[in-house]
C-alpha atoms as a PDB file:
ATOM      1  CA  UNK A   1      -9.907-150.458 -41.293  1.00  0.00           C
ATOM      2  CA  UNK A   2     -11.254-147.470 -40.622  1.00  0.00           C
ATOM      3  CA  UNK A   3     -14.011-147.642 -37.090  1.00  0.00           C
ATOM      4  CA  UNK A   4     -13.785-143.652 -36.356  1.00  0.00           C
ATOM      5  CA  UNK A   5     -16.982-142.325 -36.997  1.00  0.00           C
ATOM      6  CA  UNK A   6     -16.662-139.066 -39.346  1.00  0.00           C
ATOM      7  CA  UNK A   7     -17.139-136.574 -36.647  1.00  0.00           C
ATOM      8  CA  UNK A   8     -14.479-137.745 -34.496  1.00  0.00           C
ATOM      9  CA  UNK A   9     -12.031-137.403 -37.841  1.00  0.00           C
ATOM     10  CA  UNK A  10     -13.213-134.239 -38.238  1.00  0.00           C
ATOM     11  CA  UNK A  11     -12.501-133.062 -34.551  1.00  0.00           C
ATOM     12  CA  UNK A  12      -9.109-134.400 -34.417  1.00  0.00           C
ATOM     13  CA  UNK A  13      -8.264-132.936 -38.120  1.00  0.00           C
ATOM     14  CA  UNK A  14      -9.104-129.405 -36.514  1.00  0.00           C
ATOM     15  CA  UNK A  15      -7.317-130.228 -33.394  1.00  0.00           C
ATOM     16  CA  UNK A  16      -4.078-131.274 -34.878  1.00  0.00           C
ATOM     17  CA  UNK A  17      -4.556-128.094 -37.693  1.00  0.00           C
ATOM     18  CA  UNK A  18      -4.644-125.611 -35.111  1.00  0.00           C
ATOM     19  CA  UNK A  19      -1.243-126.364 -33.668  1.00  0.00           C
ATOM     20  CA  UNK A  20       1.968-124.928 -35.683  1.00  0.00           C
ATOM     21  CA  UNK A  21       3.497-126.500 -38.406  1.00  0.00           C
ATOM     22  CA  UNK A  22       6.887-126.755 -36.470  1.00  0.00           C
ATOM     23  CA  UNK A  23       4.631-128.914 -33.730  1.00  0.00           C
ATOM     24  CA  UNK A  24       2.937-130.958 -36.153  1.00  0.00           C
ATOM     25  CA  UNK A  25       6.500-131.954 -37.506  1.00  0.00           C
ATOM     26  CA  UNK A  26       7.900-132.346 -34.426  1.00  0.00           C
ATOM     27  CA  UNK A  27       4.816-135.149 -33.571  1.00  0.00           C
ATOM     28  CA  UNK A  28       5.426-136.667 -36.710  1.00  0.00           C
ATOM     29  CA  UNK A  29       9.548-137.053 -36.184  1.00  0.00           C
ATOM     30  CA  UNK A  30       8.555-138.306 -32.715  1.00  0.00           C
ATOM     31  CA  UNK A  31       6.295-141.046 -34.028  1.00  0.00           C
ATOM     32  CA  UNK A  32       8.493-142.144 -36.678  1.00  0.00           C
ATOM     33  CA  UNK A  33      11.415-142.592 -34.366  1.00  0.00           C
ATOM     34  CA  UNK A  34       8.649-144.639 -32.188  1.00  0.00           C
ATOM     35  CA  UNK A  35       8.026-146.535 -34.967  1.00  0.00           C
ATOM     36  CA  UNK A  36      11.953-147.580 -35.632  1.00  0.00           C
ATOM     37  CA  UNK A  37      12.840-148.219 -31.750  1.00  0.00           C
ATOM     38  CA  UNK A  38       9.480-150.936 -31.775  1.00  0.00           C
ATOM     39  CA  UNK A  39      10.765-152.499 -34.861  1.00  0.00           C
ATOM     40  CA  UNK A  40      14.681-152.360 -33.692  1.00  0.00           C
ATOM     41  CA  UNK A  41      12.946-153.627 -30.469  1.00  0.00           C
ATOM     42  CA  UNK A  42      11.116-156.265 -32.435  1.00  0.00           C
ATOM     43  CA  UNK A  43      14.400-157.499 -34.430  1.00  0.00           C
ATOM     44  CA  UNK A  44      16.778-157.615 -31.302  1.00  0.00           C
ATOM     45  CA  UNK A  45      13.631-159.788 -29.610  1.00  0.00           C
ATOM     46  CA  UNK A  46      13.851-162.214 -32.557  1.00  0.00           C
ATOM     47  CA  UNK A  47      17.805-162.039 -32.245  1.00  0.00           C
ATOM     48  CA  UNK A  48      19.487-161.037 -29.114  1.00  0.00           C
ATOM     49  CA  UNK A  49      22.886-161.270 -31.129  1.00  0.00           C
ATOM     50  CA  UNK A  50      21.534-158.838 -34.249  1.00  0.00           C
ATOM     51  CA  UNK A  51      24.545-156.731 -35.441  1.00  0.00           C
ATOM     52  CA  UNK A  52      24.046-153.296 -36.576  1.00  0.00           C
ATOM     53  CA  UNK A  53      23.590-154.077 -40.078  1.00  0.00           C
ATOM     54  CA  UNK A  54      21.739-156.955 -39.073  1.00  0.00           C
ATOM     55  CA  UNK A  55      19.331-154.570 -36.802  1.00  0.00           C
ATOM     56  CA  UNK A  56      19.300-151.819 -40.413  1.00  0.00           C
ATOM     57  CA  UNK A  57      18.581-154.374 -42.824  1.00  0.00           C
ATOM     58  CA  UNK A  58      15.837-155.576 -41.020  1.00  0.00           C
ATOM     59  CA  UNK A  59      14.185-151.921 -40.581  1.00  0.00           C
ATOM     60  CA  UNK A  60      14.893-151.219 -44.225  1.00  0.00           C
ATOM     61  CA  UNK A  61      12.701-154.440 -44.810  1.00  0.00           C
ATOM     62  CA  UNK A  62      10.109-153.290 -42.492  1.00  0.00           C
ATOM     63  CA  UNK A  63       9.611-150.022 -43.636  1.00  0.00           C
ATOM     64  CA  UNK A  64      10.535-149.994 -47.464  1.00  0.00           C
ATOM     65  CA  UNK A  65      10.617-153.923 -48.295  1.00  0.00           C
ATOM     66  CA  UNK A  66       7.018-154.163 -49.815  1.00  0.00           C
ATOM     67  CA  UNK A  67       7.900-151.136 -52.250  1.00  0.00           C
ATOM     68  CA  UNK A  68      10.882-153.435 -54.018  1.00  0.00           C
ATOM     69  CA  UNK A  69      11.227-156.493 -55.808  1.00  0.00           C
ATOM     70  CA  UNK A  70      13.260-159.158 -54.457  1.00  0.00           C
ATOM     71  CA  UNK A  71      16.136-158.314 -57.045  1.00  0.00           C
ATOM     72  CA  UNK A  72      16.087-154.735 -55.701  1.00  0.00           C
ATOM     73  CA  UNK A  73      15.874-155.613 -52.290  1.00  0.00           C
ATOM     74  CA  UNK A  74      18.854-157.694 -52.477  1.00  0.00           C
ATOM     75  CA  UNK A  75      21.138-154.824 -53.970  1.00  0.00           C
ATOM     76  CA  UNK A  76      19.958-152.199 -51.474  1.00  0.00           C
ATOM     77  CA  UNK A  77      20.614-154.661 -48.501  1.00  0.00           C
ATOM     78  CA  UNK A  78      24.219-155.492 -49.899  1.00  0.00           C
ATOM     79  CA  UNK A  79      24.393-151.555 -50.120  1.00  0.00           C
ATOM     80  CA  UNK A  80      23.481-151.003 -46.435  1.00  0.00           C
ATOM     81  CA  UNK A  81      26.066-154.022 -45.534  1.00  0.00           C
ATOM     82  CA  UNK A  82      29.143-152.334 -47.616  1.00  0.00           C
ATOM     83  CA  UNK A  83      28.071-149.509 -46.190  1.00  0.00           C
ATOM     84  CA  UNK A  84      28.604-150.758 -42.505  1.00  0.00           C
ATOM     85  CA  UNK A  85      32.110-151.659 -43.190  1.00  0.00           C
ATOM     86  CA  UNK A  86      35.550-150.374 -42.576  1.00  0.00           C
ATOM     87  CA  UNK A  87      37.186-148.474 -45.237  1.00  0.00           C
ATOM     88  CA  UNK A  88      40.517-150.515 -46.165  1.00  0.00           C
ATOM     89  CA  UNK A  89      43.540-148.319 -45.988  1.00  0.00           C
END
């Protein structure tokens, strides 16, 4: 959807250009961490007893799931649950 009309894009372009390129990262790390503590938010909501992996299979999904198809999906989110266990000694 896009309702801004073309000045106002243009205004906030220039606005956001003239600050640094170390500030415009820094906005963009801020609002992707923003983005993972609504959906983290958004699981635990859905299930108060989400584990970890539970809670980073479910942002994976979120985030990346459309990108994948169901066979890949299921190998990268029995990656991220190996990945969340102990190493045997």
């Amino acid at each position: 959807m896009k309702d801004t009309p073309p000045e106002m894009d243009a205004r906030y372009r220039a606005m956001l250009m003239e600050r640094t390129g170390e500030e415009r990262l820094k906005m963009g790390c801020a609002m992707r961490e923003t983005a993972r503590a609504l959906v983290e938010a958004s699981i635990r909501q859905q299930d108060p007893q989400a584990t970890p992996d539970t809670i980073r299979k479910g942002v994976f999904l979120r985030f990346y799931g459309h990108e994948f198809d169901a066979d890949s999906q299921r190998k990268i989110l029995a990656a991220i649950e190996s990945a969340g266990r102990p190493i045997a000694s």
